[in-house]
C-alpha atoms as a PDB file:
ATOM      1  CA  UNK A   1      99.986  -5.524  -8.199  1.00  0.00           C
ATOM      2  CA  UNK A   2      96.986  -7.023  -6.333  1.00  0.00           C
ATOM      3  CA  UNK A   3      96.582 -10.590  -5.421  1.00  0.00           C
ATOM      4  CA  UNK A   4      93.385 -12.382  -4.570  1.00  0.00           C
ATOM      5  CA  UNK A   5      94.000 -14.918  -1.608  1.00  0.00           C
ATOM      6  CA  UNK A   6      91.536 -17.811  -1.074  1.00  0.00           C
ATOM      7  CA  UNK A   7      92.038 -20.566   0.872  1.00  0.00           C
ATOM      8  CA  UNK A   8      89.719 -23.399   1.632  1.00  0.00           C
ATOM      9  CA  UNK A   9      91.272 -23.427   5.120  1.00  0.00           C
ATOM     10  CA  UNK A  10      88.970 -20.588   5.789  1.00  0.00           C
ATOM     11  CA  UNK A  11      84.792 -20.386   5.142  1.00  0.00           C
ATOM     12  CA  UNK A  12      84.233 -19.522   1.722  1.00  0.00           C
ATOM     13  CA  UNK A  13      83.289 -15.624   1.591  1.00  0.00           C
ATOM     14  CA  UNK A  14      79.415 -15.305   2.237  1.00  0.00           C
ATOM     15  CA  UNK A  15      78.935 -12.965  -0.422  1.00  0.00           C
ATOM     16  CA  UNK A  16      80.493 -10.538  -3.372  1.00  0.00           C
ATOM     17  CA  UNK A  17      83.910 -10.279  -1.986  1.00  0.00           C
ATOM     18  CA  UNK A  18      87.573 -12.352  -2.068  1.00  0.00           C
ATOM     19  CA  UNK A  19      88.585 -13.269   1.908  1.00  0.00           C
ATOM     20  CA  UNK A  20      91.381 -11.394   1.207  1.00  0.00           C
ATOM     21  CA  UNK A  21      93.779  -9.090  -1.097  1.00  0.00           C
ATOM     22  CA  UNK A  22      97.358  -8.841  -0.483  1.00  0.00           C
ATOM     23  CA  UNK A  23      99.154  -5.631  -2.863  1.00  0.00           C
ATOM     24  CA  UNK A  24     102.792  -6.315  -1.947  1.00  0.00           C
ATOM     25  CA  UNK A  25     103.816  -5.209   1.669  1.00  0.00           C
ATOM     26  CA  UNK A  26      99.851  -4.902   3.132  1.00  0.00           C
ATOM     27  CA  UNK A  27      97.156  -7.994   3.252  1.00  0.00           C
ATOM     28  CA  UNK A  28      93.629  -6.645   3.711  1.00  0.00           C
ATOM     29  CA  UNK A  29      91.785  -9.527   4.828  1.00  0.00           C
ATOM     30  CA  UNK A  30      87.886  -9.286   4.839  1.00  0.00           C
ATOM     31  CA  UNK A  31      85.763 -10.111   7.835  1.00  0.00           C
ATOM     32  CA  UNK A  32      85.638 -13.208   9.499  1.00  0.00           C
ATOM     33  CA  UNK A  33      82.914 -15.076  11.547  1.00  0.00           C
ATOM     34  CA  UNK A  34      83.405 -17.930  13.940  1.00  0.00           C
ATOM     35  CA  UNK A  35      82.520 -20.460  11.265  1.00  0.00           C
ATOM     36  CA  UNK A  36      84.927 -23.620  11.258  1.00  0.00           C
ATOM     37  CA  UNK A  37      86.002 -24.128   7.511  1.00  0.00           C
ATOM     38  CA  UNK A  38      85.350 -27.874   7.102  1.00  0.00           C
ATOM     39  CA  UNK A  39      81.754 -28.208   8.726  1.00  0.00           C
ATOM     40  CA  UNK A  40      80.497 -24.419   8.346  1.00  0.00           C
ATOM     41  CA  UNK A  41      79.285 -25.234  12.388  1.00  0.00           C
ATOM     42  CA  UNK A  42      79.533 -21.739  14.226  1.00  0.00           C
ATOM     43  CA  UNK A  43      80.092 -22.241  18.085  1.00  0.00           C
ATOM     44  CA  UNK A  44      77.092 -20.353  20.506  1.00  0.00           C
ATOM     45  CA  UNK A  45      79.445 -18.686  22.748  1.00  0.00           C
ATOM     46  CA  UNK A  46      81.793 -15.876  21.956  1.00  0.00           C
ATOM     47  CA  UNK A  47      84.595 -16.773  23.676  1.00  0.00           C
ATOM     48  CA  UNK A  48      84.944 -20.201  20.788  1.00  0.00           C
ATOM     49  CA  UNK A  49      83.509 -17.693  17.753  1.00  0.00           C
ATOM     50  CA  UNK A  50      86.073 -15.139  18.565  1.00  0.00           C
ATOM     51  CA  UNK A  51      89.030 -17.586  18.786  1.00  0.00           C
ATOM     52  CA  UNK A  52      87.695 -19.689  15.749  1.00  0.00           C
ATOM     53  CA  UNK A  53      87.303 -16.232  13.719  1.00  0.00           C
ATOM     54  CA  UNK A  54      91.231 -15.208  14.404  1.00  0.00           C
ATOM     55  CA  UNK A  55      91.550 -18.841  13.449  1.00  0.00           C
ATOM     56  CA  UNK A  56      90.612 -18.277  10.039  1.00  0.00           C
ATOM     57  CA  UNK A  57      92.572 -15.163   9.641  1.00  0.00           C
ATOM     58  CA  UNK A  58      95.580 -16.863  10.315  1.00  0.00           C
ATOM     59  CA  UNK A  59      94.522 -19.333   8.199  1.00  0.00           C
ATOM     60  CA  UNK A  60      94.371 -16.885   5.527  1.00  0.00           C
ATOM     61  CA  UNK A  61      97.357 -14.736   6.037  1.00  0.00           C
ATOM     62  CA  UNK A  62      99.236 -17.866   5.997  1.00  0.00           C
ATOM     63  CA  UNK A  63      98.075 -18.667   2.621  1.00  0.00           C
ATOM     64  CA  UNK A  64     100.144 -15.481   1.646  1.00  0.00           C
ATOM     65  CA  UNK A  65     103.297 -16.603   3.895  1.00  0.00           C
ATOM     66  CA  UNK A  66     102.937 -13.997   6.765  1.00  0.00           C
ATOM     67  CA  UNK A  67     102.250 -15.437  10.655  1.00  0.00           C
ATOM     68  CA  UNK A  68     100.107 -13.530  12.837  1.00  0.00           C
ATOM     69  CA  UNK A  69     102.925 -11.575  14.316  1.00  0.00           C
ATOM     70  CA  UNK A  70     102.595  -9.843  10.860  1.00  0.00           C
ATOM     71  CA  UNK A  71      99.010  -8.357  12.143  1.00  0.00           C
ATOM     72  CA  UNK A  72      99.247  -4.692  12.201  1.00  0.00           C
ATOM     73  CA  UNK A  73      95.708  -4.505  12.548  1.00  0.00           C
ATOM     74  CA  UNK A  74      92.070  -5.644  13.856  1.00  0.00           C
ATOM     75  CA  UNK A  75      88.968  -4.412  13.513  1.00  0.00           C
ATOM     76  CA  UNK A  76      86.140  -6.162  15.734  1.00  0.00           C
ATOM     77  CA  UNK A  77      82.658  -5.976  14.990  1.00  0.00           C
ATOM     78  CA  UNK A  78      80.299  -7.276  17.851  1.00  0.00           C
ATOM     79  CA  UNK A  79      76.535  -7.612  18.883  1.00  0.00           C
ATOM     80  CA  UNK A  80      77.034  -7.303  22.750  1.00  0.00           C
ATOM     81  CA  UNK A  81      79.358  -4.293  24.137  1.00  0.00           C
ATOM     82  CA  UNK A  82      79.302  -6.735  27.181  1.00  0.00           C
ATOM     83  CA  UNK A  83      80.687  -9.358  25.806  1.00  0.00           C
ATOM     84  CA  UNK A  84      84.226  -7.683  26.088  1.00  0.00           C
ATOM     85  CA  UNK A  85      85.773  -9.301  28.715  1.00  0.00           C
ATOM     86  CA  UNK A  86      84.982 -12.874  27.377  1.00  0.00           C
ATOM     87  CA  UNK A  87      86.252 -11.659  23.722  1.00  0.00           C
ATOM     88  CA  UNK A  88      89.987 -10.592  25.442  1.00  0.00           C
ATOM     89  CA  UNK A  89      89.989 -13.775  27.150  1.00  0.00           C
ATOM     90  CA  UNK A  90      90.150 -15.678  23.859  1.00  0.00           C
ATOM     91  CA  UNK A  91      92.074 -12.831  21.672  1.00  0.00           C
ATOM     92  CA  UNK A  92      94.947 -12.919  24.701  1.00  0.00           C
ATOM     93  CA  UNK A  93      94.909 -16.711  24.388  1.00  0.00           C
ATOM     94  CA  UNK A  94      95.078 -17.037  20.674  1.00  0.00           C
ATOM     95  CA  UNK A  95      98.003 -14.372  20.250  1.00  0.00           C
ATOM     96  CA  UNK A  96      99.788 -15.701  23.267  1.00  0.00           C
ATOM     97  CA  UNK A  97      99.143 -19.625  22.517  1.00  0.00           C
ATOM     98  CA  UNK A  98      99.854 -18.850  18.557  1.00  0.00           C
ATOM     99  CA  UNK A  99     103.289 -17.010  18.505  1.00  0.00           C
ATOM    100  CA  UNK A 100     106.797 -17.936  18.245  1.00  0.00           C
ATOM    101  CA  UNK A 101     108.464 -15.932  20.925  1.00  0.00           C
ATOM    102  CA  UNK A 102     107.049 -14.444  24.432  1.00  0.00           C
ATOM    103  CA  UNK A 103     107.301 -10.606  23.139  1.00  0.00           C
ATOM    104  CA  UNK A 104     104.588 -11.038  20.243  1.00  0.00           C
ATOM    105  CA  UNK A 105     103.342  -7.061  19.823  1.00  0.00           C
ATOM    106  CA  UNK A 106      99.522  -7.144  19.828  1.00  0.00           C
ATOM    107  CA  UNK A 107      97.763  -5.393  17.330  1.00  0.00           C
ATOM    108  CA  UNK A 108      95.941  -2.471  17.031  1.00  0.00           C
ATOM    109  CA  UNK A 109      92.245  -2.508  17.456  1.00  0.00           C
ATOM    110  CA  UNK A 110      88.903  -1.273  16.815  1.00  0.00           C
ATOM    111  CA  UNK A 111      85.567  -2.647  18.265  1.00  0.00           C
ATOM    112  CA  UNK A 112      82.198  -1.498  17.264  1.00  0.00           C
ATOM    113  CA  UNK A 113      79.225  -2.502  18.322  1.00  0.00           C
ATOM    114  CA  UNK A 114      76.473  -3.100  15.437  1.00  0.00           C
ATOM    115  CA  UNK A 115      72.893  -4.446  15.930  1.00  0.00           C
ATOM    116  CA  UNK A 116      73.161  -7.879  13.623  1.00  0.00           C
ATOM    117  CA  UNK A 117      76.222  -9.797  11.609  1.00  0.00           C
ATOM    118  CA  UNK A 118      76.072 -12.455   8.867  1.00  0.00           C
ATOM    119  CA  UNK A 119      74.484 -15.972  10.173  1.00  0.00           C
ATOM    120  CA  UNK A 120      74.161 -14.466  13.350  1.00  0.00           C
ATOM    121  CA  UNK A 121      77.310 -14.790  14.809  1.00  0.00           C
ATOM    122  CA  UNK A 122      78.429 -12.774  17.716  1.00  0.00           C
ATOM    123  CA  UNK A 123      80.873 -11.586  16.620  1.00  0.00           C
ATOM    124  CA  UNK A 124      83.516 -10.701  13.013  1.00  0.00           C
ATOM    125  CA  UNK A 125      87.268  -9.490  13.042  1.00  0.00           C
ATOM    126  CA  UNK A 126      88.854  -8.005  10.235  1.00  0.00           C
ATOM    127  CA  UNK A 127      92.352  -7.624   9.902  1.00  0.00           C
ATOM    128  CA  UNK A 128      95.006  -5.688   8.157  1.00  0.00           C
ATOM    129  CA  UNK A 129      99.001  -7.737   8.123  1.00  0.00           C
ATOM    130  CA  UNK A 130     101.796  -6.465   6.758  1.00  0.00           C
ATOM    131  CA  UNK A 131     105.466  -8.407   6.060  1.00  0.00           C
ATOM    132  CA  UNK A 132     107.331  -4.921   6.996  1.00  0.00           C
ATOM    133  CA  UNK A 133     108.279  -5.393  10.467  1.00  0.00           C
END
């Protein structure tokens, strides 16, 4: 059975979609931006969007009583190729700073680079959790 998951811990969706959809053992959460929930203020650099976006997908999959040792998946859509470096310096931190234990298992990932994202932020993660580990 499907279950919508909303939170207001997380920005509202910016469009036609639910921020996430959990059917039983897999959460499909949709993209996130850098965009704090409480004063809809995106950061300029990538290094605070990127942490703030994984942020809100924690926020989310929490919602749904799964901790982001439950992420099986992320997909990263960026504007800058370059920006790489600066992006794993804040996805190492957040995984590292937010688990439980030393041996968290990092997910798997996908970047792709695409030419513009929604209120021009630098950069969106999607991410796919699951409570089978």
């Amino acid at each position: 059975m499907l279950h919508v998951i909303n939170t207001k811990k997380s920005p509202m969706p910016l469009g036609p979609y639910v921020q996430a959809i959990d059917i039983g053992n897999i959460i499909f959460v949709s993209g996130q931006i850098g965009m704090h929930p409480d004063t809809n203020i995106i950061p300029d650099n990538i290094y605070d969007q990127t942490y703030q976006s994984l942020e809100n997908i924690k926020n989310i999959i929490e919602t749904a009583g799964l901790q982001i040792n439950n992420i099986i998946k992320t997909t990263l859509f960026i504007i800058d190729i370059k920006d790489i470096p600066t992006i794993n310096g804040s996805y190492m931190k957040f995984f590292h700073s937010s688990s439980f234990h030393e041996d968290i298992i990092l997910p798997t990932r996908s970047c792709v680079e695409v030419s513009r994202l929604p209120k021009n932020a630098k950069i969106e993660i999607e991410a796919i959790a699951t409570r089978i580990l």
